[in-house]
N, C-alpha and C. Protein backbone atom coordinates (compact mmCIF):
# COMPACT_ATOMS: atom_id res chain seq x y z
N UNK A 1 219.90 45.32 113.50
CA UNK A 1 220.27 45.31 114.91
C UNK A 1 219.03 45.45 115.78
N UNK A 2 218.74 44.94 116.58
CA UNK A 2 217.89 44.85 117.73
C UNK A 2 217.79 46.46 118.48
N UNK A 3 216.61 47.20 118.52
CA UNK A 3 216.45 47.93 119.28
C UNK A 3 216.75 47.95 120.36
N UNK A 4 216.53 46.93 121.20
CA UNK A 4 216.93 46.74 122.82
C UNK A 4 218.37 46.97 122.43
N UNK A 5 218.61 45.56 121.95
CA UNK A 5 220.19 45.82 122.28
C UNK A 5 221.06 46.67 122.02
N UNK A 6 221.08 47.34 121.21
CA UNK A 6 220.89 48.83 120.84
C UNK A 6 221.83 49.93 122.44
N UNK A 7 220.70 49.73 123.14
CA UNK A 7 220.77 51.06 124.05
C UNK A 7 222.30 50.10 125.32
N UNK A 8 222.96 51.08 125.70
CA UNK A 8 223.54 51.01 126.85
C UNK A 8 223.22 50.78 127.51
N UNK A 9 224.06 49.69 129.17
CA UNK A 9 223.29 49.83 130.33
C UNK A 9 224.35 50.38 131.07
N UNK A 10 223.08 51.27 131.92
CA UNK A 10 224.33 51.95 132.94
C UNK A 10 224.25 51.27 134.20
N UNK A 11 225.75 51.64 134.21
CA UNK A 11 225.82 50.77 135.62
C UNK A 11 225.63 51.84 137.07
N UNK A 12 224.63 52.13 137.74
CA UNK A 12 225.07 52.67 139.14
C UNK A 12 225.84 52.61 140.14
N UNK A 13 226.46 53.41 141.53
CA UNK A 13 226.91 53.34 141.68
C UNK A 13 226.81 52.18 142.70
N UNK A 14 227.99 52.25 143.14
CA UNK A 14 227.60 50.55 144.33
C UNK A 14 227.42 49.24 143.91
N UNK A 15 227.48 49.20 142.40
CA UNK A 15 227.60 47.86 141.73
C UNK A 15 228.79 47.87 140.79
N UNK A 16 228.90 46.43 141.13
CA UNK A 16 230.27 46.24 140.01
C UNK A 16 230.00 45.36 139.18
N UNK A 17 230.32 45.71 138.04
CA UNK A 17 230.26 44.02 136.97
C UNK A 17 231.42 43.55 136.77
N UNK A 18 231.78 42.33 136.24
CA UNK A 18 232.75 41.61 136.15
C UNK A 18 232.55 40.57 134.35
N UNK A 19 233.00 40.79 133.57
CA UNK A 19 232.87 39.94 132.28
C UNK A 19 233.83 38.59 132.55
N UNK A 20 233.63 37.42 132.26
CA UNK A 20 234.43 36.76 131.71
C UNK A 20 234.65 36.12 130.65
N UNK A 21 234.71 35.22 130.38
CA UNK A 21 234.78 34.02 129.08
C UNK A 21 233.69 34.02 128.42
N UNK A 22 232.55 33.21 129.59
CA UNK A 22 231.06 32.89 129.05
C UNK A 22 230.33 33.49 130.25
N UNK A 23 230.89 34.51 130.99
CA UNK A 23 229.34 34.99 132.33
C UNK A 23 230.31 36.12 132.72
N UNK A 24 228.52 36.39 132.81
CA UNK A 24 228.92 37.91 133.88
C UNK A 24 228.04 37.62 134.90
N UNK A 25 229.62 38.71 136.20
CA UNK A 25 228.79 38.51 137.16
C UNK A 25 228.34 39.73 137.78
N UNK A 26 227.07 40.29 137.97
CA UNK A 26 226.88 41.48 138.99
C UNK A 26 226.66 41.48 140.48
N UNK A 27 227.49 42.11 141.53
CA UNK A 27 227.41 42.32 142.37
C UNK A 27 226.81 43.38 143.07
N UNK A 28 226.21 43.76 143.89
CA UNK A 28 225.49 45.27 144.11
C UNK A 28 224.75 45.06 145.54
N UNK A 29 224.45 46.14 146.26
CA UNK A 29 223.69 45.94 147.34
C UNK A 29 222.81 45.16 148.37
N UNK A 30 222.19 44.54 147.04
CA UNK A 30 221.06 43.25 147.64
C UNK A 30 221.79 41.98 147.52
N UNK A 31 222.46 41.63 146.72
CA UNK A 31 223.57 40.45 146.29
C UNK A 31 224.23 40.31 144.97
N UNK A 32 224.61 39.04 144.79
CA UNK A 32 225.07 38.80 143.80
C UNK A 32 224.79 37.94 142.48
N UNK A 33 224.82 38.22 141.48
CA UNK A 33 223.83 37.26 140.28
C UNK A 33 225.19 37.21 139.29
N UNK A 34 225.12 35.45 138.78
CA UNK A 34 225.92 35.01 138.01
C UNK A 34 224.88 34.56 136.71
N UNK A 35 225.26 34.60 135.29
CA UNK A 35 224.33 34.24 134.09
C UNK A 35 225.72 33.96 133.25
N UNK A 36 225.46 32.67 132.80
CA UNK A 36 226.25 32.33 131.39
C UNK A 36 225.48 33.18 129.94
N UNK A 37 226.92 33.48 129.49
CA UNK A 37 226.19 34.03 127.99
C UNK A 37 226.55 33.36 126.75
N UNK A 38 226.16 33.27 125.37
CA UNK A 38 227.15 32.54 124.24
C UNK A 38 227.44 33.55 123.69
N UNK A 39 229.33 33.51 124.17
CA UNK A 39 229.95 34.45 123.26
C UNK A 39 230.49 34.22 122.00
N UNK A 40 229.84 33.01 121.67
CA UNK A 40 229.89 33.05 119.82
C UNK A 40 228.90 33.79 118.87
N UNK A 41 228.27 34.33 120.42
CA UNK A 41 226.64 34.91 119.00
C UNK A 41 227.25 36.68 119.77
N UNK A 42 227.35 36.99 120.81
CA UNK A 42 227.50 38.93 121.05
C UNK A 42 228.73 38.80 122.35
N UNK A 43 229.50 39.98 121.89
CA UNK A 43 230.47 40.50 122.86
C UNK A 43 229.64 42.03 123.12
N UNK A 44 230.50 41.50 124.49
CA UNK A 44 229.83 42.11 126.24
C UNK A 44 231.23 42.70 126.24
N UNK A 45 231.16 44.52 126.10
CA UNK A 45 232.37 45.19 126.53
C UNK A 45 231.90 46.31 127.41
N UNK A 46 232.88 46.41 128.36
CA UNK A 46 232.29 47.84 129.46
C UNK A 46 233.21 48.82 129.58
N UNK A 47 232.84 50.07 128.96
CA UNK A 47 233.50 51.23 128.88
C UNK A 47 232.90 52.16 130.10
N UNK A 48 233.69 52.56 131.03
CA UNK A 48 233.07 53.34 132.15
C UNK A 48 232.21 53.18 132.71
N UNK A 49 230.83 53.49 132.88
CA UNK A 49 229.80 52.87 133.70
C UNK A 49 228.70 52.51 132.93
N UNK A 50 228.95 52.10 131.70
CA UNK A 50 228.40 51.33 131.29
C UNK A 50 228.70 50.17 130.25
N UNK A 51 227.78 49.37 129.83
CA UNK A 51 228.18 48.21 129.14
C UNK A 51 227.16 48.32 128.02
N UNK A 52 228.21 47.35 127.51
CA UNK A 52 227.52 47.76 125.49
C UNK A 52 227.71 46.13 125.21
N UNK A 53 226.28 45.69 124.60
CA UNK A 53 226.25 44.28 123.93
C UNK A 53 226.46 44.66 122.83
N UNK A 54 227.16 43.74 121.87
CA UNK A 54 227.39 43.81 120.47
C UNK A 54 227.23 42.37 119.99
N UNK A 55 226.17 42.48 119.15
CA UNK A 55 226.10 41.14 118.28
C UNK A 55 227.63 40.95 117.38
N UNK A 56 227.86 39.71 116.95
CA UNK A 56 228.97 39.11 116.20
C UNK A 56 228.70 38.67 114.57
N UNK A 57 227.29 39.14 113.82
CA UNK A 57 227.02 38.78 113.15
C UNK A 57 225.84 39.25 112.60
N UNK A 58 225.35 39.36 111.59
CA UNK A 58 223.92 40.33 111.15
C UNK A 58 223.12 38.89 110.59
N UNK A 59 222.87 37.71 111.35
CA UNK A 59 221.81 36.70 111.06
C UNK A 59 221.07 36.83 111.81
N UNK A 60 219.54 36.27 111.90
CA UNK A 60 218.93 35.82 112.91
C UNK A 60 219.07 35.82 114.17
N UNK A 61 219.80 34.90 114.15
CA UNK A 61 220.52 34.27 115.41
C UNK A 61 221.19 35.05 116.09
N UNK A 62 221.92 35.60 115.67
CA UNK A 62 222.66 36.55 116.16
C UNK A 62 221.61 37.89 116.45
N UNK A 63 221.23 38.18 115.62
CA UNK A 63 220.42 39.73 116.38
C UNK A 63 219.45 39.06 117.48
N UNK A 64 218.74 37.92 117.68
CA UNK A 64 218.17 37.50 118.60
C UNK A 64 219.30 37.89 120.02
N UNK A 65 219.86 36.96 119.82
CA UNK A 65 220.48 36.56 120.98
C UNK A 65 221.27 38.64 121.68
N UNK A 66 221.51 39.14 120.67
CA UNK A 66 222.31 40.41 121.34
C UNK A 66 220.73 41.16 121.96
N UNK A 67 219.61 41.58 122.07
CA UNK A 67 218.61 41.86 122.28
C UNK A 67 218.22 40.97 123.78
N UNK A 68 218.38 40.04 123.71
CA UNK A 68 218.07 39.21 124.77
C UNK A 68 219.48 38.67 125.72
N UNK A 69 220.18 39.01 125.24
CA UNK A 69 221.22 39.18 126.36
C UNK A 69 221.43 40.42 127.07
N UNK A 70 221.29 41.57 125.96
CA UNK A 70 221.35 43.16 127.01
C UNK A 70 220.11 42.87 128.16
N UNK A 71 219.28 42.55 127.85
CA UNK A 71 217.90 42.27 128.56
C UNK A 71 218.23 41.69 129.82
N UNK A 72 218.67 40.44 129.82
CA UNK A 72 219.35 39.79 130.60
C UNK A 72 220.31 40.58 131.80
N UNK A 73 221.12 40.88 131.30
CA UNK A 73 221.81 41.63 132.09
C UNK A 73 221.69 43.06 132.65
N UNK A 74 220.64 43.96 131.99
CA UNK A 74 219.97 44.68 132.68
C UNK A 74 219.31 44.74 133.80
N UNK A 75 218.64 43.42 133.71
CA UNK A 75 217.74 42.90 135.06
C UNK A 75 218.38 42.51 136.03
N UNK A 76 219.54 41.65 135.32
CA UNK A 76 220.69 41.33 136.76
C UNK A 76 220.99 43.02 137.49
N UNK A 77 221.03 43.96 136.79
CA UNK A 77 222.08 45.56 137.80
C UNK A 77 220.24 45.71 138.34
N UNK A 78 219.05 45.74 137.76
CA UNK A 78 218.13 45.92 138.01
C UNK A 78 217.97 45.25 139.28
N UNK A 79 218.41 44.01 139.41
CA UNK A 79 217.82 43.07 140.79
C UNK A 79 218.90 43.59 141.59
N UNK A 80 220.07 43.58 141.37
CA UNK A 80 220.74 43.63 142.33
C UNK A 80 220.75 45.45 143.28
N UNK A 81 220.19 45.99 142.62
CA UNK A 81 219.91 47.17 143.27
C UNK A 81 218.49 47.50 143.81
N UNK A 82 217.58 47.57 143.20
CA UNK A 82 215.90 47.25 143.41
C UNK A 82 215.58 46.15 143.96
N UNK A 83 215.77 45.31 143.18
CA UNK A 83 215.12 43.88 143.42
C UNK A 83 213.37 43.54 142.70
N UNK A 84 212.90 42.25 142.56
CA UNK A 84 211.62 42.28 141.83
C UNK A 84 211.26 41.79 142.79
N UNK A 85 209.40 42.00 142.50
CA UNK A 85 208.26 41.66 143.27
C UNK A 85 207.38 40.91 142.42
N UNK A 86 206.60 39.71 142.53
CA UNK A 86 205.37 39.66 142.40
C UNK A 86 204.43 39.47 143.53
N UNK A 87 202.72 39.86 143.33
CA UNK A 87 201.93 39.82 144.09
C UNK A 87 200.80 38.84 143.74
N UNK A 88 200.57 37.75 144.33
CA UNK A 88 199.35 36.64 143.90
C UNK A 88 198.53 37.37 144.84
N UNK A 89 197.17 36.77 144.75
CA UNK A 89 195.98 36.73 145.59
C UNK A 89 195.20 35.88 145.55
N UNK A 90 194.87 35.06 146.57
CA UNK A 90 194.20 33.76 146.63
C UNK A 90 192.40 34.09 146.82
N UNK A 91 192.28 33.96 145.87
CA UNK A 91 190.45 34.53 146.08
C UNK A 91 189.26 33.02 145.61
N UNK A 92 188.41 33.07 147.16
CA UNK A 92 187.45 31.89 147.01
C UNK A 92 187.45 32.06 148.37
N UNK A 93 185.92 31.43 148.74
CA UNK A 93 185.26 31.08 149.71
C UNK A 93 186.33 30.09 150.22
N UNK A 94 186.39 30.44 151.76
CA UNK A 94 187.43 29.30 152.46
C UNK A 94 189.11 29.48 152.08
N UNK A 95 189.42 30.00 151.06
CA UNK A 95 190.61 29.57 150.72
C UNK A 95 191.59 31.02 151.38
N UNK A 96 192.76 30.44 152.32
CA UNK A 96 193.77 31.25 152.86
C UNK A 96 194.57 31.16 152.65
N UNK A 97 196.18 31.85 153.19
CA UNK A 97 197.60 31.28 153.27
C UNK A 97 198.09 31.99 154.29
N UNK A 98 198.90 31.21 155.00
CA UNK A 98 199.45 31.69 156.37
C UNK A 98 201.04 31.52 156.19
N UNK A 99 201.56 31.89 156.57
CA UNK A 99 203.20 32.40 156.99
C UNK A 99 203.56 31.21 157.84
N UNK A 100 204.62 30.00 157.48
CA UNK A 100 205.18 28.96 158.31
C UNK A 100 206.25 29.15 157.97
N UNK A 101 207.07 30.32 159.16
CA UNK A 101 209.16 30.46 158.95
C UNK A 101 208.67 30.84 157.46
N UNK A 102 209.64 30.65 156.57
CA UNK A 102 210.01 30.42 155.52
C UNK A 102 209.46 30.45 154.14
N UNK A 103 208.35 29.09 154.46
CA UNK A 103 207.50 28.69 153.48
C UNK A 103 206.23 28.93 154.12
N UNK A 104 205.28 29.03 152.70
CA UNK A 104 204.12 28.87 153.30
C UNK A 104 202.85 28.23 153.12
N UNK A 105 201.57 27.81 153.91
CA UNK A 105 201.11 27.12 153.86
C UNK A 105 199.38 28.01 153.43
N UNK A 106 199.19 26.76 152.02
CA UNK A 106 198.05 27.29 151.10
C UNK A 106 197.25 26.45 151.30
N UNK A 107 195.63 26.70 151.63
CA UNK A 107 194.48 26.07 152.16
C UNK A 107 193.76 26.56 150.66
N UNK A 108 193.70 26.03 149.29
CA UNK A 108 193.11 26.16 148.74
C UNK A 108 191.91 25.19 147.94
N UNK A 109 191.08 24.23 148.95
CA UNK A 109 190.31 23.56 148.56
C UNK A 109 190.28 22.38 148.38
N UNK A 110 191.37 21.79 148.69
CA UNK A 110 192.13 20.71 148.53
C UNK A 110 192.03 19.98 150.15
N UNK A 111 191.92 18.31 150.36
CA UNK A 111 191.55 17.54 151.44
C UNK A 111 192.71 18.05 152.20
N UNK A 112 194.01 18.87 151.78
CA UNK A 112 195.11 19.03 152.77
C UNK A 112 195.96 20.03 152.39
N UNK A 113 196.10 21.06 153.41
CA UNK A 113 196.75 22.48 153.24
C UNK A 113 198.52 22.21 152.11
N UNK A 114 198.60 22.73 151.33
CA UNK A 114 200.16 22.57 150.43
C UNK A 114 200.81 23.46 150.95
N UNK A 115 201.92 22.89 151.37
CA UNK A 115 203.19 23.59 151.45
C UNK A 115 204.18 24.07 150.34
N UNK A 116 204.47 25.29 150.68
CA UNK A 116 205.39 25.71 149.43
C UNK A 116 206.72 26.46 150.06
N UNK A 117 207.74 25.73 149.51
CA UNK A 117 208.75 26.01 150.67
C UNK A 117 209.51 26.91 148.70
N UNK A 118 210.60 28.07 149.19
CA UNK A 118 210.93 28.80 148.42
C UNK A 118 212.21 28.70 148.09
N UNK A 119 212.49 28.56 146.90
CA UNK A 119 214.40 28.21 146.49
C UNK A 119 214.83 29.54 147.49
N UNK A 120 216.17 29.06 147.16
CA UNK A 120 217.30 29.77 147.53
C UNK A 120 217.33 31.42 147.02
N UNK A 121 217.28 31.86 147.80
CA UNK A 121 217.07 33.67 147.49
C UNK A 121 215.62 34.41 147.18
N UNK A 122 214.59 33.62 147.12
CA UNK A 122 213.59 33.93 147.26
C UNK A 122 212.53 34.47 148.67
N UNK A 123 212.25 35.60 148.94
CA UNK A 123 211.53 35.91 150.02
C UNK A 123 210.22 35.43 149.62
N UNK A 124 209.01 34.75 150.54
CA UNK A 124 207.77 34.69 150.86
C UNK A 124 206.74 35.68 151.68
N UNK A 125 206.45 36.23 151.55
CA UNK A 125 205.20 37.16 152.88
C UNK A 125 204.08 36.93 152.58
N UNK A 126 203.23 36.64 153.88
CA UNK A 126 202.09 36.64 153.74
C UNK A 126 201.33 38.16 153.94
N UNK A 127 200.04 38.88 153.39
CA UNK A 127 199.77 39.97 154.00
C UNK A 127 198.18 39.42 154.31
N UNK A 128 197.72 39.81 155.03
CA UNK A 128 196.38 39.23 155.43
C UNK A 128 196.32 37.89 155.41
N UNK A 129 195.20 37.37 154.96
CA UNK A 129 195.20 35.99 154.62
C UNK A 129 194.74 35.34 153.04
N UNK A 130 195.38 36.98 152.46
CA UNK A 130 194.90 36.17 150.90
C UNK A 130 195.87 36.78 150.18
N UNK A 131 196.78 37.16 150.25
CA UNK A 131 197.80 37.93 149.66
C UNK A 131 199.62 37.52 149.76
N UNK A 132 199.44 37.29 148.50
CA UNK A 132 200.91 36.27 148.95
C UNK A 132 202.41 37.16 148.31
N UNK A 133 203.05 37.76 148.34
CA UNK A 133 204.35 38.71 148.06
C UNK A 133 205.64 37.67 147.73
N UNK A 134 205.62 37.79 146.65
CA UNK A 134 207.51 36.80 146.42
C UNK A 134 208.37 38.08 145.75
N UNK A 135 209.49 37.84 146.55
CA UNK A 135 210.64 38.91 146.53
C UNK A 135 211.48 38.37 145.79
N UNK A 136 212.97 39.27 145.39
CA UNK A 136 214.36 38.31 145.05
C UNK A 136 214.67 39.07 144.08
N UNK A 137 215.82 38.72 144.27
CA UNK A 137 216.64 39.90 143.35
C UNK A 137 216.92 39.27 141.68
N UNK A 138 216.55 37.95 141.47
CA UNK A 138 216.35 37.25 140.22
C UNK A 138 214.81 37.16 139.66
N UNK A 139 215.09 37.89 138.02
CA UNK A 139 213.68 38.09 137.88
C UNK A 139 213.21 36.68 137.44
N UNK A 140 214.18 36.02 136.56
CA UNK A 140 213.30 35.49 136.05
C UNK A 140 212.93 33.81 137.13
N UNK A 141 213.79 34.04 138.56
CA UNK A 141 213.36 32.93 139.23
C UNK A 141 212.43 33.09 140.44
N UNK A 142 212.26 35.14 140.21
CA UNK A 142 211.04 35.53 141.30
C UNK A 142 209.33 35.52 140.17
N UNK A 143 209.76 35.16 138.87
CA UNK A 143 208.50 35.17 137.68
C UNK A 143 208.57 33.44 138.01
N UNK A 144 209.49 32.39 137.73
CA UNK A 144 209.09 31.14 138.40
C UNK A 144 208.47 30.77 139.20
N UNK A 145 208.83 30.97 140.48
CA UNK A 145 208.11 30.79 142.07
C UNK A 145 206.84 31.36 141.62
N UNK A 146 206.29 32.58 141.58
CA UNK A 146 205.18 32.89 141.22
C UNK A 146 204.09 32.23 140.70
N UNK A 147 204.99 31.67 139.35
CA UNK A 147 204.23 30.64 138.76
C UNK A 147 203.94 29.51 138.95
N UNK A 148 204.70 29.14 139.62
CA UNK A 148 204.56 28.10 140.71
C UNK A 148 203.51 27.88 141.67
N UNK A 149 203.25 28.62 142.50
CA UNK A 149 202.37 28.84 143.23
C UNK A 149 201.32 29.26 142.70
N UNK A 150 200.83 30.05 141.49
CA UNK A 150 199.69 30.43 140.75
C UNK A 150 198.85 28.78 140.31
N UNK A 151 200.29 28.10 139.84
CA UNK A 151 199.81 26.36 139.63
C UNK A 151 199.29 25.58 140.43
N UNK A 152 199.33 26.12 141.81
CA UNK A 152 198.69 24.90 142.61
C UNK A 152 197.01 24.96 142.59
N UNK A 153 196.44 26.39 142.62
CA UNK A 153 195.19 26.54 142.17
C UNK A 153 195.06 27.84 141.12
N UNK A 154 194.91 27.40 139.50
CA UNK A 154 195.00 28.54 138.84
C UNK A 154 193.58 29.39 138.71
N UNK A 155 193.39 30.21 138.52
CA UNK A 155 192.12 30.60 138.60
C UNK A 155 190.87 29.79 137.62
N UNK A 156 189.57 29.71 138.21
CA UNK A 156 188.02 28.77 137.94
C UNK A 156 187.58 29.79 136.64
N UNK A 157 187.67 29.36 135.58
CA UNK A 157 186.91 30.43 134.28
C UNK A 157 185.52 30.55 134.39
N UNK A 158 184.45 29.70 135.93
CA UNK A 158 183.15 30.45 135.83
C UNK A 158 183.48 31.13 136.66
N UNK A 159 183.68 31.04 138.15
CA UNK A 159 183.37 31.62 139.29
C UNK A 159 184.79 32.77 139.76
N UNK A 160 186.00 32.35 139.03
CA UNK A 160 187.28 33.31 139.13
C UNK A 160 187.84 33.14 140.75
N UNK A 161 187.61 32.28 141.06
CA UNK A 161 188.20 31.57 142.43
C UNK A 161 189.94 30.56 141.71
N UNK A 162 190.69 30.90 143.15
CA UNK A 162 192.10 30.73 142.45
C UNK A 162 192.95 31.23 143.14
N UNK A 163 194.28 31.37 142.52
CA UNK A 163 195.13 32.05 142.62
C UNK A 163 195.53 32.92 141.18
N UNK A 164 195.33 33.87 141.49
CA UNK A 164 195.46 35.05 140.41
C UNK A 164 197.17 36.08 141.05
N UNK A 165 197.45 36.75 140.04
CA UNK A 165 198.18 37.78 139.44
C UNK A 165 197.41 38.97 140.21
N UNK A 166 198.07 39.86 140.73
CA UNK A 166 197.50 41.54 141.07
C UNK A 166 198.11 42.04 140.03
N UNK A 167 196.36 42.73 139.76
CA UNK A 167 196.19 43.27 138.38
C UNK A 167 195.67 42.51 137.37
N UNK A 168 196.23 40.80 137.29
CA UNK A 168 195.24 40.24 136.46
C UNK A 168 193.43 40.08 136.30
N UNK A 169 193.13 40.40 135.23
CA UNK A 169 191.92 40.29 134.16
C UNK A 169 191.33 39.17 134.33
N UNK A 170 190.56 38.31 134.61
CA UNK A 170 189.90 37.35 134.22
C UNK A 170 188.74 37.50 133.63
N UNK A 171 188.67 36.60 132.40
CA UNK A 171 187.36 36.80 131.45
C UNK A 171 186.76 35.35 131.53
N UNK A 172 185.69 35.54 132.60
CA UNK A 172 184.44 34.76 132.91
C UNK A 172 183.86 34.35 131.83
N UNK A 173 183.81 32.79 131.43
CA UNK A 173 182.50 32.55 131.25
C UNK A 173 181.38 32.80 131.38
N UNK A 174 180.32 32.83 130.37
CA UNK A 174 178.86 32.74 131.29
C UNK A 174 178.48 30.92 131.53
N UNK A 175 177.86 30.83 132.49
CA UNK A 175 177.37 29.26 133.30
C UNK A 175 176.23 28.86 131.86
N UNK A 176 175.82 28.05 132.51
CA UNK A 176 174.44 27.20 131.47
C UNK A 176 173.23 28.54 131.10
N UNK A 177 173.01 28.94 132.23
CA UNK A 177 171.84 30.24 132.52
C UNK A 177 172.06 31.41 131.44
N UNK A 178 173.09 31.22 131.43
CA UNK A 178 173.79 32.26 130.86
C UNK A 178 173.72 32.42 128.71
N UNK A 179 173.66 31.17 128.63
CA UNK A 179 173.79 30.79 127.18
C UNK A 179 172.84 31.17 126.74
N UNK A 180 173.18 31.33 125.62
CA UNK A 180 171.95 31.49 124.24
C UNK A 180 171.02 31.11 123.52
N UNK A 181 170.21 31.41 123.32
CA UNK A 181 169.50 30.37 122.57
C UNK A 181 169.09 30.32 121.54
């Protein structure tokens, strides 16, 4: 059996879950998140305020999937009460991003500023002019957008100009000067 899946999730108060057939849905403070599950591989039962995944089978397949479905649905009571963040930072000579409504607009080196307009439930903020904030109560489509935008300029392995991760590491090359001999 899967460690994760293993543990209970509790549900807090102010959220409700709902099981059906093939999805659950959580509702809670910030909104609402729907996820299909395959209930040929784990049953999803909720005893009081919390919910218990149970795999259907001791294969592979099956302990995968019960591990990564509690997961799943953790993050859904997780978003819908918290919510996730990531933080980029646009670092290089010249390169900004400014706040347009909605979406926003990235000057990263390129003959013409990119627009990046944000799905559905996703917040944008700009903070200064190099600091970009994506909100949303879906993790794994506030870890998309992110990545998304990390893609339009990913970080330079000599000079570390880019769009980077807060908190990410970059391990520089050394240039020509730099080499051995």
């Amino acid at each position: 059996m899967s460690k994760i899946g293993k543990r209970p999730i509790d549900i807090p108060s102010g959220v409700s879950v709902q099981i059906l057939e093939d999805e659950v849905i959580v509702k809670g403070p910030k909104g609402e998140l729907r996820k299909k599950y395959r209930p040929e591989f784990v049953e999803i039962v909720q005893e009081d305020n919390k919910i218990i995944v149970k795999p259907k089978g001791d294969r592979k397949r099956f302990r995968r999937m019960h591990g990564t479905t509690r997961a799943i649905i953790n993050n859904m009571v997780t978003g819908v009460t918290k919510g996730f963040r990531k933080v980029l930072l646009v670092r290089g000579m010249g390169y900004k991003v400014f706040q347009k409504g909605k979406s926003i607009d990235i000057q990263v080196g390129y003959s013409h500023p990119v627009i990046y307009e944000p799905p559905e439930g996703i917040t944008l903020k700009v903070e200064g002019n190099n600091k970009i904030i994506v909100e949303g109560i879906d993790k794994e489509l506030v870890g998309l957008v992110a990545a998304q935008i990390r893609a339009i300029r990913p970080p330079d392995a000599y000079k570390g100009k880019g769009i980077i991760y807060e908190g990410e590491v970059l391990k520089l090359k050394p240039g020509k000067a730099g080499k051995a001999k």
